[in-house]
Protein backbone atom coordinates (compact mmCIF):
# COMPACT_ATOMS: atom_id res chain seq x y z
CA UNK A 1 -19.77 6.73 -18.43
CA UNK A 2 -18.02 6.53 -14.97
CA UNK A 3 -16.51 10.08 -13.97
CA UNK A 4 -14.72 8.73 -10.93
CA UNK A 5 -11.78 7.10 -13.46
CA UNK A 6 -11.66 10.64 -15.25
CA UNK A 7 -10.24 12.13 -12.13
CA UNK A 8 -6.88 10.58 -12.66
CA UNK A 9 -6.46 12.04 -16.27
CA UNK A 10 -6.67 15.51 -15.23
CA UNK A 11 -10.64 16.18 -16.46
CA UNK A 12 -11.45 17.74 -12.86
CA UNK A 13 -9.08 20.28 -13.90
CA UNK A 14 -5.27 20.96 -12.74
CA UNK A 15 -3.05 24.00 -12.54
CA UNK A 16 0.38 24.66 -13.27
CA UNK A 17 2.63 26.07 -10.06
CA UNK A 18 5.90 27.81 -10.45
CA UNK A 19 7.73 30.04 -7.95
CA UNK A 20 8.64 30.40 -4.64
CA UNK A 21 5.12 30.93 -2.74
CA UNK A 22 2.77 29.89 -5.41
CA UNK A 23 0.03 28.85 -4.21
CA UNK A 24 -2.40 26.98 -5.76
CA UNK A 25 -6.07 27.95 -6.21
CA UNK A 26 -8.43 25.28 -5.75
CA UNK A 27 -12.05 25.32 -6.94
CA UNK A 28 -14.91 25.19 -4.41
CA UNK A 29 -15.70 21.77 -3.52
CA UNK A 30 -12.51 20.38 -4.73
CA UNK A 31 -9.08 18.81 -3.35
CA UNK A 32 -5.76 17.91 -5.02
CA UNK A 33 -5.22 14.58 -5.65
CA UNK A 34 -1.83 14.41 -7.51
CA UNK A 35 1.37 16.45 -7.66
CA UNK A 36 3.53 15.70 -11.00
CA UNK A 37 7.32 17.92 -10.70
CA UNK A 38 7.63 19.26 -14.11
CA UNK A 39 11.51 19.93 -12.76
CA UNK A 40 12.76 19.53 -9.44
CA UNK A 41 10.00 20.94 -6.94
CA UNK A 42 10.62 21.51 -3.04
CA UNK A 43 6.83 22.18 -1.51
CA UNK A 44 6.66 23.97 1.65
CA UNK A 45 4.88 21.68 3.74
CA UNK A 46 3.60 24.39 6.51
CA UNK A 47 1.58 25.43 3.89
CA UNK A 48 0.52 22.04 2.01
CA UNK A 49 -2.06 20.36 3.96
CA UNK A 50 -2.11 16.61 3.24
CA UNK A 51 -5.03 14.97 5.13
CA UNK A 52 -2.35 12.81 7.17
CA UNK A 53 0.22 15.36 7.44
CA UNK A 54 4.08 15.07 5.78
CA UNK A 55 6.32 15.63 9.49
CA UNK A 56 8.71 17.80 7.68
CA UNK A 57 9.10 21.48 6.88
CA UNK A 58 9.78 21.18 3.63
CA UNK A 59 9.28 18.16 0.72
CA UNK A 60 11.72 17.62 -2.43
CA UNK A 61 9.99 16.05 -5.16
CA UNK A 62 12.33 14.75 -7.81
CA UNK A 63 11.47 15.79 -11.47
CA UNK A 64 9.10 13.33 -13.68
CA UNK A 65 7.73 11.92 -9.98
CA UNK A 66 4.04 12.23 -8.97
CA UNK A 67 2.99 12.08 -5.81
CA UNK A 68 -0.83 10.75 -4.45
CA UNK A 69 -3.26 11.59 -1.50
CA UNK A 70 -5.65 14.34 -0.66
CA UNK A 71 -4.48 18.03 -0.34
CA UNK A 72 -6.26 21.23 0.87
CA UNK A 73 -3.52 23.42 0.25
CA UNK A 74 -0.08 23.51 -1.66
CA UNK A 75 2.42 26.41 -1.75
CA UNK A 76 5.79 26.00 -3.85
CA UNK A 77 9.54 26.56 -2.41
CA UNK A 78 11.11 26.33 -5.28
CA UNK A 79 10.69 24.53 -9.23
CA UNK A 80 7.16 23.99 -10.88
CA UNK A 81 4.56 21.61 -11.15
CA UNK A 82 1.15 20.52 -12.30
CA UNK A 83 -1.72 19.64 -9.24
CA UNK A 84 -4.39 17.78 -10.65
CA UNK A 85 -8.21 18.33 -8.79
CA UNK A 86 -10.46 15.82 -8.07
């Protein structure tokens, strides 16, 4: 079986963030590839590292929305939400 198509289903692992400055914890070796807003979610983007960077200090994502790409770091200002590892 091809792992590469399990990454988008969550089997690399995920973690559920909820807070102000949560942080997540990723596993050695590991990035985040997706962030799904369980409600509305603001990230603080000083302290979520995209590889191409977002320009703003802070990012609103709207509930039920997932967004792609290739962190090294998220911290929460404000609602919760799942990261997904890959």
């Amino acid at each position: 079986m091809n792992r590469v198509d399990q990454a988008e289903f969550g089997q690399y692992g995920s973690e559920f963030l909820t807070g102000v400055g949560k942080t997540a914890t990723i596993p050695d070796g590991k990035v985040i590839v997706a962030i799904t807003a369980l409600e509305a979610t603001t990230l603080d983007a000083t302290n979520t590292i995209p590889e191409s960077g977002f320009g703003e200090p802070t990012v609103a994502i709207p509930v039920g929305t997932t967004i792609y790409g290739r962190f090294t770091a998220v911290e929460l200002d404000g609602g919760s939400c799942m990261v997904y590892f890959a």
